[in-house]
Protein backbone atom coordinates (compact mmCIF):
# COMPACT_ATOMS: atom_id res chain seq x y z
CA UNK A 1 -15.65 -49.17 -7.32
CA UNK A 2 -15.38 -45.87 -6.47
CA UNK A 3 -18.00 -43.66 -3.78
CA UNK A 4 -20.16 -40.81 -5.20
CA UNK A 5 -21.32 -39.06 -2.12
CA UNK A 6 -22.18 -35.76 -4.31
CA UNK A 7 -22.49 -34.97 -8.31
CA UNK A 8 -22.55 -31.49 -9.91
CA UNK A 9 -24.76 -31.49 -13.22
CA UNK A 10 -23.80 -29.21 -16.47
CA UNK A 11 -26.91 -29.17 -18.63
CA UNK A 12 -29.30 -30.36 -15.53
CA UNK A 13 -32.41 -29.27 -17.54
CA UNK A 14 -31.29 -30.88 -21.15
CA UNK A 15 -32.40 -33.75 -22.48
CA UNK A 16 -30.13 -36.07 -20.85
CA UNK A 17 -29.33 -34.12 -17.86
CA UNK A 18 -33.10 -34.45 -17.05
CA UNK A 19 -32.58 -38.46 -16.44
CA UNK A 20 -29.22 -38.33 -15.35
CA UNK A 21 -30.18 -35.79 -12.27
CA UNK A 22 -32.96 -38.49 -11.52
CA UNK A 23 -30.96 -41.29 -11.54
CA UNK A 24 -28.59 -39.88 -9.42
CA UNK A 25 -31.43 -38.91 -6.85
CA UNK A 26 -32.45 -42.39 -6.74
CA UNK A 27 -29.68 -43.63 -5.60
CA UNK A 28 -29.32 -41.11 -2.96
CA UNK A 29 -26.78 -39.25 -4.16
CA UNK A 30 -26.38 -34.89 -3.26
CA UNK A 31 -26.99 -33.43 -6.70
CA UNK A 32 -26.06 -29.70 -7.74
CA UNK A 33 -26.53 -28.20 -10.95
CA UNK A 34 -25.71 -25.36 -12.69
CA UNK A 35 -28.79 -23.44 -13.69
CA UNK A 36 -28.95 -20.60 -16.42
CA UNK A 37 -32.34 -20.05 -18.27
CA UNK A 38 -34.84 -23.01 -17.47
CA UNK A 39 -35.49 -23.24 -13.48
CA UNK A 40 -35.42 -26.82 -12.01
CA UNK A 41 -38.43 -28.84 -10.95
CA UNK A 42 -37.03 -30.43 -8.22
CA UNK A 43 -36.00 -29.41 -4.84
CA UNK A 44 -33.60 -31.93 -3.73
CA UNK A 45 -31.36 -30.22 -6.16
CA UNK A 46 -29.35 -27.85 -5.43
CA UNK A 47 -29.38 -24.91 -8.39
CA UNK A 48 -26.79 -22.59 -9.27
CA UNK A 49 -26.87 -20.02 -10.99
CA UNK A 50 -25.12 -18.91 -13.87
CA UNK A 51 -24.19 -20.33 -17.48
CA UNK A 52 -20.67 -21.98 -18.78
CA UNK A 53 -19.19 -18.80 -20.11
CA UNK A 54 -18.64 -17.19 -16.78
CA UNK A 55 -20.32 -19.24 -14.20
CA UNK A 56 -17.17 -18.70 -11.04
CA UNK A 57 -16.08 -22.27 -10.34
CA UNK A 58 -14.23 -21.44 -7.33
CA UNK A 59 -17.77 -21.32 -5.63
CA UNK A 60 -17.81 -25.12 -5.54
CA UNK A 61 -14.84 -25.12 -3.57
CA UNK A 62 -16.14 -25.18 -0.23
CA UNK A 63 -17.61 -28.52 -0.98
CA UNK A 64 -16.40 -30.13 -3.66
CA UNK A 65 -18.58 -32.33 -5.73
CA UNK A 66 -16.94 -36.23 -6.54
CA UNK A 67 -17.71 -35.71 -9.99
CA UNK A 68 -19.25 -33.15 -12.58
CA UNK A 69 -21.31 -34.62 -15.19
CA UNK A 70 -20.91 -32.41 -18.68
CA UNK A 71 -24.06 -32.73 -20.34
CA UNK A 72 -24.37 -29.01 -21.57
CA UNK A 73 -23.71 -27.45 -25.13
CA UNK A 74 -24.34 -23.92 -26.50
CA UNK A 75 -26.80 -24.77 -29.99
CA UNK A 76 -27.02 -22.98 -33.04
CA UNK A 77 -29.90 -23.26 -35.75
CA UNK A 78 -27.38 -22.90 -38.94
CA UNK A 79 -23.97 -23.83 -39.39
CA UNK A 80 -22.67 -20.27 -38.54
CA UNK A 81 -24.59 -19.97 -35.27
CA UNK A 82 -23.13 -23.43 -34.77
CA UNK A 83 -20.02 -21.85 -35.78
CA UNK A 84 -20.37 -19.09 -33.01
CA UNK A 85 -21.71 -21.35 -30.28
CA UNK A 86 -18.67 -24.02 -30.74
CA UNK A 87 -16.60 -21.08 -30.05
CA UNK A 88 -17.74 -20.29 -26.53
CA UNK A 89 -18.10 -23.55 -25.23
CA UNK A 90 -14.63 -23.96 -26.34
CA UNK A 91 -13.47 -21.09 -24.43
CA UNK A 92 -16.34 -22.42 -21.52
CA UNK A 93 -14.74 -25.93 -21.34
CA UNK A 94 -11.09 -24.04 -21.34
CA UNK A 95 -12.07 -22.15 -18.06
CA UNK A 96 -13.42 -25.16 -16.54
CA UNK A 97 -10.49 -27.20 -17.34
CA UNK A 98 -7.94 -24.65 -15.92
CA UNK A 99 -10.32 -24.38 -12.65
CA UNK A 100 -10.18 -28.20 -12.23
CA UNK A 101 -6.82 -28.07 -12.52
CA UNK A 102 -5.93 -25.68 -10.14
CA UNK A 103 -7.40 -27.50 -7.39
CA UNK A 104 -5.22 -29.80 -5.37
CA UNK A 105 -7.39 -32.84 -6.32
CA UNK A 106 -9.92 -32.45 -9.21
CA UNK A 107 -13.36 -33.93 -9.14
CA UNK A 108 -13.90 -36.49 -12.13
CA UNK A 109 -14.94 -35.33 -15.29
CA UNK A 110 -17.30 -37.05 -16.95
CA UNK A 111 -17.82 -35.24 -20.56
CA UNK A 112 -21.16 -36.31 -23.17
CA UNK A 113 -20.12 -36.01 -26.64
CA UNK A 114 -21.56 -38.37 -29.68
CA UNK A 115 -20.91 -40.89 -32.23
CA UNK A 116 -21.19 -38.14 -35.08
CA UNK A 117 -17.24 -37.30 -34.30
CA UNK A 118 -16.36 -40.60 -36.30
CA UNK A 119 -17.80 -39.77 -39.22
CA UNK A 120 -19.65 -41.89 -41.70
CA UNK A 121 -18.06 -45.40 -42.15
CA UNK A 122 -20.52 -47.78 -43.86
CA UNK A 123 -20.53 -51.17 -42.77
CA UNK A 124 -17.26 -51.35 -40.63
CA UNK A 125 -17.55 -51.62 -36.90
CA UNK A 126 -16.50 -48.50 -35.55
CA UNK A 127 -14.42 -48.79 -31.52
CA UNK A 128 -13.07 -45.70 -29.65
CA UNK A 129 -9.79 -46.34 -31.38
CA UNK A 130 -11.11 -44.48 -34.33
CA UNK A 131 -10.03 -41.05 -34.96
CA UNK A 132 -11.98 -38.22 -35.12
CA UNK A 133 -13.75 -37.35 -38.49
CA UNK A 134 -16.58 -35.18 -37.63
CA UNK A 135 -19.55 -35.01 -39.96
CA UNK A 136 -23.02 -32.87 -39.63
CA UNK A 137 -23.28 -30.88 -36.62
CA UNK A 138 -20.26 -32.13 -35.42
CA UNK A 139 -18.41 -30.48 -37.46
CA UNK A 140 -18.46 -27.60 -35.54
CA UNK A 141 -19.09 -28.45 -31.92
CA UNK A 142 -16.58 -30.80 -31.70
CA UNK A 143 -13.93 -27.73 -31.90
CA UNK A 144 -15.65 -27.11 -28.08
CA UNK A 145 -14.30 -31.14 -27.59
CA UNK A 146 -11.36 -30.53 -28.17
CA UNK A 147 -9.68 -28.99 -25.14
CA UNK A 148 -11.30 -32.30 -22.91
CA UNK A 149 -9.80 -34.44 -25.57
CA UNK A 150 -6.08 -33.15 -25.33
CA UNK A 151 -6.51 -33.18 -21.28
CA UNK A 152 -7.98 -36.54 -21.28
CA UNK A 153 -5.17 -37.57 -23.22
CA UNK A 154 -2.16 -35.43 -21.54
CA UNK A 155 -3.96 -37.39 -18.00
CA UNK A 156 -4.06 -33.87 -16.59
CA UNK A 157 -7.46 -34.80 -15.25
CA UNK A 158 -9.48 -37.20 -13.86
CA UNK A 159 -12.02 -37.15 -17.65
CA UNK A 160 -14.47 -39.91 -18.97
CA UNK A 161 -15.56 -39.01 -22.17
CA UNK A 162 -18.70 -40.83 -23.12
CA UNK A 163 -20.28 -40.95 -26.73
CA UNK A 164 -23.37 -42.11 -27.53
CA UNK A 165 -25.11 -42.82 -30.61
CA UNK A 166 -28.58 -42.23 -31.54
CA UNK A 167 -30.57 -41.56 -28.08
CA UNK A 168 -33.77 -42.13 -28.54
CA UNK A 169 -36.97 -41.61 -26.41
CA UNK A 170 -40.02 -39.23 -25.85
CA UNK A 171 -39.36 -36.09 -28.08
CA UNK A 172 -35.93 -35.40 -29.66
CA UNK A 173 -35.07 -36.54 -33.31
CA UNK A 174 -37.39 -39.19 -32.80
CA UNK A 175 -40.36 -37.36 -32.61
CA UNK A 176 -39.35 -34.32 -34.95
CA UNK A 177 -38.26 -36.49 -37.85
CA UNK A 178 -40.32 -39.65 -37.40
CA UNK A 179 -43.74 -39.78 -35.36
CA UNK A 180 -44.50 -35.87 -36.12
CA UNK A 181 -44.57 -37.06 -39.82
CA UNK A 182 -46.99 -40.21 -39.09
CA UNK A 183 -49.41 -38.16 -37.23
CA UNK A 184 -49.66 -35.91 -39.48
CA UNK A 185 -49.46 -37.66 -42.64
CA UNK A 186 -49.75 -41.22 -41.68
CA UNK A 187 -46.90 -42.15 -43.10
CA UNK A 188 -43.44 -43.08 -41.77
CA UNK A 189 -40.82 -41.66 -43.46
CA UNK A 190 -37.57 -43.21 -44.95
CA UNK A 191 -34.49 -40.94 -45.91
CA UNK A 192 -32.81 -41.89 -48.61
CA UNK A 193 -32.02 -45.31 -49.50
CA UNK A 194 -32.32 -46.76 -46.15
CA UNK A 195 -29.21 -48.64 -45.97
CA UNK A 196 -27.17 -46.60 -43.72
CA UNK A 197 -26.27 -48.30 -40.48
CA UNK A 198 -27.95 -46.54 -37.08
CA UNK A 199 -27.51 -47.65 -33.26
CA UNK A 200 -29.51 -47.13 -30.74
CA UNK A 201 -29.78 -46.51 -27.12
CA UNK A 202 -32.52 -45.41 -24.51
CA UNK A 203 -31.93 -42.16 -22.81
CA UNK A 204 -32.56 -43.44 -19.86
CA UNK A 205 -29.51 -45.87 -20.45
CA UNK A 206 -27.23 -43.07 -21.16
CA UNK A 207 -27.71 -41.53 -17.90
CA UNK A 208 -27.37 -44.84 -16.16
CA UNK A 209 -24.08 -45.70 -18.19
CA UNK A 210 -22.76 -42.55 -17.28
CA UNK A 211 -23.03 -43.26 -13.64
CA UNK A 212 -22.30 -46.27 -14.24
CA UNK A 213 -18.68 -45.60 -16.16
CA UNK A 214 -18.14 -42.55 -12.84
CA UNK A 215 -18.01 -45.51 -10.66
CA UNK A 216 -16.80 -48.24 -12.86
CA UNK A 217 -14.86 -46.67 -15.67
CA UNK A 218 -11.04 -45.24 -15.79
CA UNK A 219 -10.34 -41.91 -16.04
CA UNK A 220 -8.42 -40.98 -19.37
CA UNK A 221 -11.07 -43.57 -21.57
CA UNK A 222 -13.18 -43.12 -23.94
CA UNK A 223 -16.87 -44.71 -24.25
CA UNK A 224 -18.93 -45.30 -26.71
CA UNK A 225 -22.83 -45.78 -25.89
CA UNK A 226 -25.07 -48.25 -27.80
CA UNK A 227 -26.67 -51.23 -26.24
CA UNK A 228 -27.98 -52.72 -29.12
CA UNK A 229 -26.61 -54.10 -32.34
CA UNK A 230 -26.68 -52.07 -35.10
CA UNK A 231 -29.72 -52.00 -38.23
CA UNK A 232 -30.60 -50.10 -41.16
CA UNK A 233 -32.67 -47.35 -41.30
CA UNK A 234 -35.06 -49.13 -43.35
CA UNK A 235 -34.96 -51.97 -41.04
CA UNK A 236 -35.95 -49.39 -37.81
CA UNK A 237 -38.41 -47.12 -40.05
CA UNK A 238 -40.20 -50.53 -41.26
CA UNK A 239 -40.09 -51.73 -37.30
CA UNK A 240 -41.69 -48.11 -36.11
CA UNK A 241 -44.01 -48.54 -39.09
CA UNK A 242 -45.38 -52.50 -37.71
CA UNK A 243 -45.74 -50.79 -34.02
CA UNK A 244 -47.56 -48.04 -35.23
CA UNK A 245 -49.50 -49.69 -38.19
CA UNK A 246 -48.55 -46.70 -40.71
CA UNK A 247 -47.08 -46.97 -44.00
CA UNK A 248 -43.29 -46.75 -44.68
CA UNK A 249 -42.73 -43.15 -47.09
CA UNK A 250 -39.15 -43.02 -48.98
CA UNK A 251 -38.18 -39.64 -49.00
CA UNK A 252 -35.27 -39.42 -51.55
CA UNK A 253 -32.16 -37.35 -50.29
CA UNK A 254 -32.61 -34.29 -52.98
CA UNK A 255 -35.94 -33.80 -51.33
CA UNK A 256 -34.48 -33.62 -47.68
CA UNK A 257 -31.62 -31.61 -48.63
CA UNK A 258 -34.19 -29.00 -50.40
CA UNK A 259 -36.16 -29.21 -46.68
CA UNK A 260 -33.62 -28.92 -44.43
CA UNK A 261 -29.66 -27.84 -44.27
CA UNK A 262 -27.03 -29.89 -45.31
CA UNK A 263 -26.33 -30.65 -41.81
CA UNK A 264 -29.49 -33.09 -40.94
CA UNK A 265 -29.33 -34.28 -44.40
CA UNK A 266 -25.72 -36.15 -43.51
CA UNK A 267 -27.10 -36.83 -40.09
CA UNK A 268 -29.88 -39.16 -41.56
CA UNK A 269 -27.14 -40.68 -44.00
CA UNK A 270 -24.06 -41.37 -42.03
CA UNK A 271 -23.69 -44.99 -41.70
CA UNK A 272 -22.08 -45.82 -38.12
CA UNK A 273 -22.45 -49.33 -36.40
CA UNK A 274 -21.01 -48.21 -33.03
CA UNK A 275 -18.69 -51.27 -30.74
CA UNK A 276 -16.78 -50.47 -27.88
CA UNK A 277 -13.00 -52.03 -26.68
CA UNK A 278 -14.40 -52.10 -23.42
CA UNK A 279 -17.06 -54.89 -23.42
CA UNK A 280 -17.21 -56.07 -20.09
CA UNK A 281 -17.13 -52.72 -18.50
CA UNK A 282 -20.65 -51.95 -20.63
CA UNK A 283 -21.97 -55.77 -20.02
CA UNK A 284 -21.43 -55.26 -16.21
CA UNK A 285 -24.36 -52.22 -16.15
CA UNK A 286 -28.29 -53.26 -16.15
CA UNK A 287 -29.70 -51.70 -19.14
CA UNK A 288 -33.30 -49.85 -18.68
CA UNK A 289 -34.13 -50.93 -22.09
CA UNK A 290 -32.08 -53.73 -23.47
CA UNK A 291 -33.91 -54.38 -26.53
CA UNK A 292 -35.15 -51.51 -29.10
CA UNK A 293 -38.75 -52.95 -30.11
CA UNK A 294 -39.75 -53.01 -26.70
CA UNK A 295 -37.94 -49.58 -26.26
CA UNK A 296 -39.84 -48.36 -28.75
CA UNK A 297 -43.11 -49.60 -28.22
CA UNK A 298 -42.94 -47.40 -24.65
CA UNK A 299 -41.96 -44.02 -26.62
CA UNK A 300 -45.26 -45.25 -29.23
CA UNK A 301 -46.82 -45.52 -25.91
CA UNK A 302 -45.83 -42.39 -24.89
CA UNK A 303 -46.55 -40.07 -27.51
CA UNK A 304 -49.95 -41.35 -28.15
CA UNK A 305 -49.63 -43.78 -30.84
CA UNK A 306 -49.73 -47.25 -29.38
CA UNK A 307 -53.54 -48.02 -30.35
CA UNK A 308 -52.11 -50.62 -33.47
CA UNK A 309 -50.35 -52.80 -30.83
CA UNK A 310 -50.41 -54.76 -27.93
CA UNK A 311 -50.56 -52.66 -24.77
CA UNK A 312 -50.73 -55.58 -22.41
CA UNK A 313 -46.69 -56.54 -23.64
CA UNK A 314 -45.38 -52.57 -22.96
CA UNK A 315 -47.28 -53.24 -19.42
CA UNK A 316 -44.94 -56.35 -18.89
CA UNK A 317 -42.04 -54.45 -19.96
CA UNK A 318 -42.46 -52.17 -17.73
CA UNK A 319 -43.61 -54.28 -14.80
């Protein structure tokens, strides 16, 4: 097992990087992050400042970090902002990658991408062996992946590359797509058929498997992130729908593409059940949330809509 003594956070105030920089305080370890438009709410960390496009890396020379933790990514509302912001994290990720290796020993890399690189594949169980075949957003930030994937695989670096699949918890997707539409409607909705495959995992249990894989994992893999086995959308729209006590709502696909862009509309389509060739490496890490139902009864909990169920069982969860 390898020591962290001190981590460097890209993304700090993100979604994930929000856990991850919590975890990593728990366990006592130095945290730094890189800070450009949303100030930090905790002291123990150490902020720079500065964004990916021109932050100076040499200023982390004078004490290294063990390992930087890439959690960050430039976001566009349309496909040509996406365009446009795929571009300069490229060119971002390029500068850090020639930084790292310019030093006489590089920190690890540890790199967040996503299941949405494989593409859609129906029922087939989908490993890290798969190639690349990017679908919805992905198909234009993952030109930004690309210089981590061809120094992951040249071993130029020390890189992890984790990628999850659907990260649920308070807020995100979740909310926007889901519990936003039962509150105000009282319905939960179902895109589409339903039959796509989805898997899940708690965001809390990304940011421990990612310091989990720093000090387990081997530099030059990639990881893919889902705890639990893989259901249907109508099977976790008709679960959200008995833990909330709302109604299930099939919203057909013509309908969602007239809503939204083309983009979500493949999102809430793609069919993915998500394994991983390294099995024992994932079984050896204590998941947060292990099972979804219970998983999801806390975000229910959370965002004000756990009156239909039993409150006393989410207590001894999370006792």
């Amino acid at each position: 097992m390898k020591k962290i003594i001190e981590a460097f956070v890209l993304g700090a105030s993100g979604y994930v990087g929000q856990y991850l920089c919590a975890q990593l305080l728990d366990k006592g370890i130095k945290t730094s992050a890189l800070v450009n438009n949303t100030p930090l709410q905790d002291s123990r960390i150490r902020e720079f400042s500065g964004g990916l496009q021109d932050f100076d890396w040499s200023r982390l020379e004078s004490d290294l970090p063990d390992v930087i933790f890439h959690t960050a990514r430039l976001s566009g509302k349309n496909r040509k902002s996406r365009q446009k912001a795929a571009a300069e994290n490229r060119l971002a990720n390029e500068r850090l990658l020639s930084w790292l290796q310019s030093l006489p020993t590089p920190p690890l890399l540890v790199f967040v991408s996503g299941t949405l690189v494989y593409g859609s594949h129906g029922t087939e169980a989908v490993d890290e062996s798969y190639p690349p075949n990017p679908i919805s957003f992905q198909r234009e930030y993952f030109e930004a992946e690309k210089p981590v994937l061809k120094a992951l695989k040249n071993s130029r670096l020390p890189i992890i590359t984790t990628r999850p699949s659907w990260i649920y918890g308070t807020g995100s997707w979740l909310r926007a797509f889901y519990l936003h539409p039962a509150k105000a409607k009282g319905r939960i909705p179902l895109y589409g058929k339903g039959n796509n495959l989805m898997t899940f995992i708690h965001v809390k249990d990304v940011a421990g498997l990612m310091l989990h894989l720093a000090l387990h994992g081997r530099p030059g893999d990639v990881y893919n992130l889902g705890l639990q086995p893989a259901l249907t959308q109508e099977d976790f729209v008709r679960m959200l729908a008995k833990l909330s006590g709302k109604e299930v709502k099939r919203k057909p696909f013509w309908w969602m593409k007239l809503r939204h862009e083309k983009a979500i509309a493949e999102a809430f389509s793609f069919s993915l059940d998500v394994r991983t060739k390294h099995p024992e490496l994932i079984e050896g890490y204590q998941p947060y949330c292990p099972h979804l139902e219970a998983g999801l009864k806390e975000v229910l909990k959370e965002e004000g809509m756990a009156d239909s169920f039993n409150s006393i069982l989410v207590e001894e969860y999370n006792s």
